[in-house]
C-alpha atoms as a PDB file:
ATOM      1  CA  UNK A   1     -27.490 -36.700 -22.377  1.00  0.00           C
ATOM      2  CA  UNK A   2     -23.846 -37.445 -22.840  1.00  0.00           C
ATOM      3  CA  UNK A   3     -21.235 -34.511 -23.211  1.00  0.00           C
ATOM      4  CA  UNK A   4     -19.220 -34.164 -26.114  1.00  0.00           C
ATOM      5  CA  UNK A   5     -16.144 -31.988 -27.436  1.00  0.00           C
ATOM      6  CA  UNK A   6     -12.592 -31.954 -26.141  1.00  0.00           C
ATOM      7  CA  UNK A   7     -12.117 -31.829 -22.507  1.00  0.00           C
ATOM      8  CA  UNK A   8      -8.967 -30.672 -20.545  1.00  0.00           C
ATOM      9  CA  UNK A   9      -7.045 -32.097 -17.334  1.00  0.00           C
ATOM     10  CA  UNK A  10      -7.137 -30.956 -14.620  1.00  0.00           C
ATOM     11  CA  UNK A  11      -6.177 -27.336 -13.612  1.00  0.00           C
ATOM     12  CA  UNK A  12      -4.187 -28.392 -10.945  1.00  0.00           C
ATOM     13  CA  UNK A  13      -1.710 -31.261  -9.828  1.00  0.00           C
ATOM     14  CA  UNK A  14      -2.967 -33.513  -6.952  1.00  0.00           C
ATOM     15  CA  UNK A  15      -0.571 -33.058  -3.438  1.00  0.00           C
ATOM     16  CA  UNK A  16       0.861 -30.398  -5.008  1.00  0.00           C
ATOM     17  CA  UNK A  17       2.239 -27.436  -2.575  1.00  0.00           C
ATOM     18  CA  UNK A  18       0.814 -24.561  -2.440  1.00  0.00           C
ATOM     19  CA  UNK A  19       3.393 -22.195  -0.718  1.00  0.00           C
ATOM     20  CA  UNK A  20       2.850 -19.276  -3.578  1.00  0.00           C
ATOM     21  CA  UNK A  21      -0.238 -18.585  -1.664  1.00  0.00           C
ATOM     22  CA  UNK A  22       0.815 -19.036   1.680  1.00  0.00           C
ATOM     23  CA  UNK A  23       4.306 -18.386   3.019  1.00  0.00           C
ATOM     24  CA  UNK A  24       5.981 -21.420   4.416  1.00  0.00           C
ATOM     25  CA  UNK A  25       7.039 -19.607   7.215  1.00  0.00           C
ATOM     26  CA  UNK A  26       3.506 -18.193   7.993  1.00  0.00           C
ATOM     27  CA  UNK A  27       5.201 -14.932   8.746  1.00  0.00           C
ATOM     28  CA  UNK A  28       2.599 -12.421   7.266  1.00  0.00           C
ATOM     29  CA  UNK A  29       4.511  -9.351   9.204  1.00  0.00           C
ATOM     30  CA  UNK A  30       7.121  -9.487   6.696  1.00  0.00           C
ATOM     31  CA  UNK A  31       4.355  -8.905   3.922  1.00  0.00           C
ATOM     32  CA  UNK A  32       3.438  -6.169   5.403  1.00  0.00           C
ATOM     33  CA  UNK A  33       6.378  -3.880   5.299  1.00  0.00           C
ATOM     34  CA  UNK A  34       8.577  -3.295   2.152  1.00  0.00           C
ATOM     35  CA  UNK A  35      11.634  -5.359   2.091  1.00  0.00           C
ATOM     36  CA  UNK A  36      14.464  -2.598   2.197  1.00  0.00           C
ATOM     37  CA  UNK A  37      12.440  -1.662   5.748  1.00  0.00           C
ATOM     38  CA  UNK A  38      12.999  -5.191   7.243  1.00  0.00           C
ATOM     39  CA  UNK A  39      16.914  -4.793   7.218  1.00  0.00           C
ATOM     40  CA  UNK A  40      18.084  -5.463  10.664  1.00  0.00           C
ATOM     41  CA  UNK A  41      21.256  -3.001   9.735  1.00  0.00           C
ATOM     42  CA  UNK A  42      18.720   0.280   9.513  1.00  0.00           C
ATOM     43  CA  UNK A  43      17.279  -1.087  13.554  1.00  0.00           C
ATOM     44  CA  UNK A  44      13.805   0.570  12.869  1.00  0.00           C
ATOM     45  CA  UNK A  45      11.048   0.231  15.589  1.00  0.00           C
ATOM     46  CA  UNK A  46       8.121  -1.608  14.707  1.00  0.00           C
ATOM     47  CA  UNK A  47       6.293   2.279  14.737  1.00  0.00           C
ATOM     48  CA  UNK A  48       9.294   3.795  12.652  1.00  0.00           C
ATOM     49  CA  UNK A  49       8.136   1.144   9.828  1.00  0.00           C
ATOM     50  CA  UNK A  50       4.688   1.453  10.282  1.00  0.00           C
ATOM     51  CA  UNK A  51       5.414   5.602   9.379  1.00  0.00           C
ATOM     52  CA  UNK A  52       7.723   4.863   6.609  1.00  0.00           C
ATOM     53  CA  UNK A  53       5.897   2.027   5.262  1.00  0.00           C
ATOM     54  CA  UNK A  54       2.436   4.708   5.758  1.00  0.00           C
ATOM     55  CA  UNK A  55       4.539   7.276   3.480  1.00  0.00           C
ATOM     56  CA  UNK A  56       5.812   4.720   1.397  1.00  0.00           C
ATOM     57  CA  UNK A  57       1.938   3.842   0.259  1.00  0.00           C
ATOM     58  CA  UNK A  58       1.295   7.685   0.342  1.00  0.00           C
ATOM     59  CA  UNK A  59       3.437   8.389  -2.339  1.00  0.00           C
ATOM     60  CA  UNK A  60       3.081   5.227  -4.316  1.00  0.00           C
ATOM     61  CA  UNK A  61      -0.941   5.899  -4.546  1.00  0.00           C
ATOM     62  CA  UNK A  62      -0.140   9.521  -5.724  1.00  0.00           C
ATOM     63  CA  UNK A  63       2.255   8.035  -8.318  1.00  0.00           C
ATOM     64  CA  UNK A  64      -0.606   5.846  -9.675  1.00  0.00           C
ATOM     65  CA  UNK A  65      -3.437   8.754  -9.730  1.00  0.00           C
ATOM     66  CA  UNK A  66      -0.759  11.192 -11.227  1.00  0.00           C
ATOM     67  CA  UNK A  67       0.084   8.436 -13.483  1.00  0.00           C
ATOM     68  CA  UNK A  68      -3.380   8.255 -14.835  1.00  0.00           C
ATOM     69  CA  UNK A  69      -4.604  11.732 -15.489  1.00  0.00           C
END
């Protein structure tokens, strides 16, 4: 049976890149903290921005839950 109606293109480009999924740089350490906390003036330790980034999360997941009660 043949198909009929209106069909689209194609959803996406051929060769196109596809760096909004993965970072060109492949650095995936630098997703992991907030930006302000990679600033090489503030010299954090890797465990200072683990804490802060830990607190950051706290508070931003009590924001949301406040947010919808």
């Amino acid at each position: 049976m043949a198909r009929t109606g209106s069909f689209a293109g194609p959803s996406e480009g051929y060769a196109e890149p596809l760096s909004y999924i993965h970072p060109k740089d492949n650095d995936f350490a630098k997703a992991k903290y907030h930006p302000d906390l990679l600033d090489p003036k503030l010299k954090l330790t890797d465990e200072e921005r683990d804490r802060l980034q830990a607190e950051i999360d706290e508070l931003f997941s009590a924001a949301k839950l406040t947010e919808s009660l």
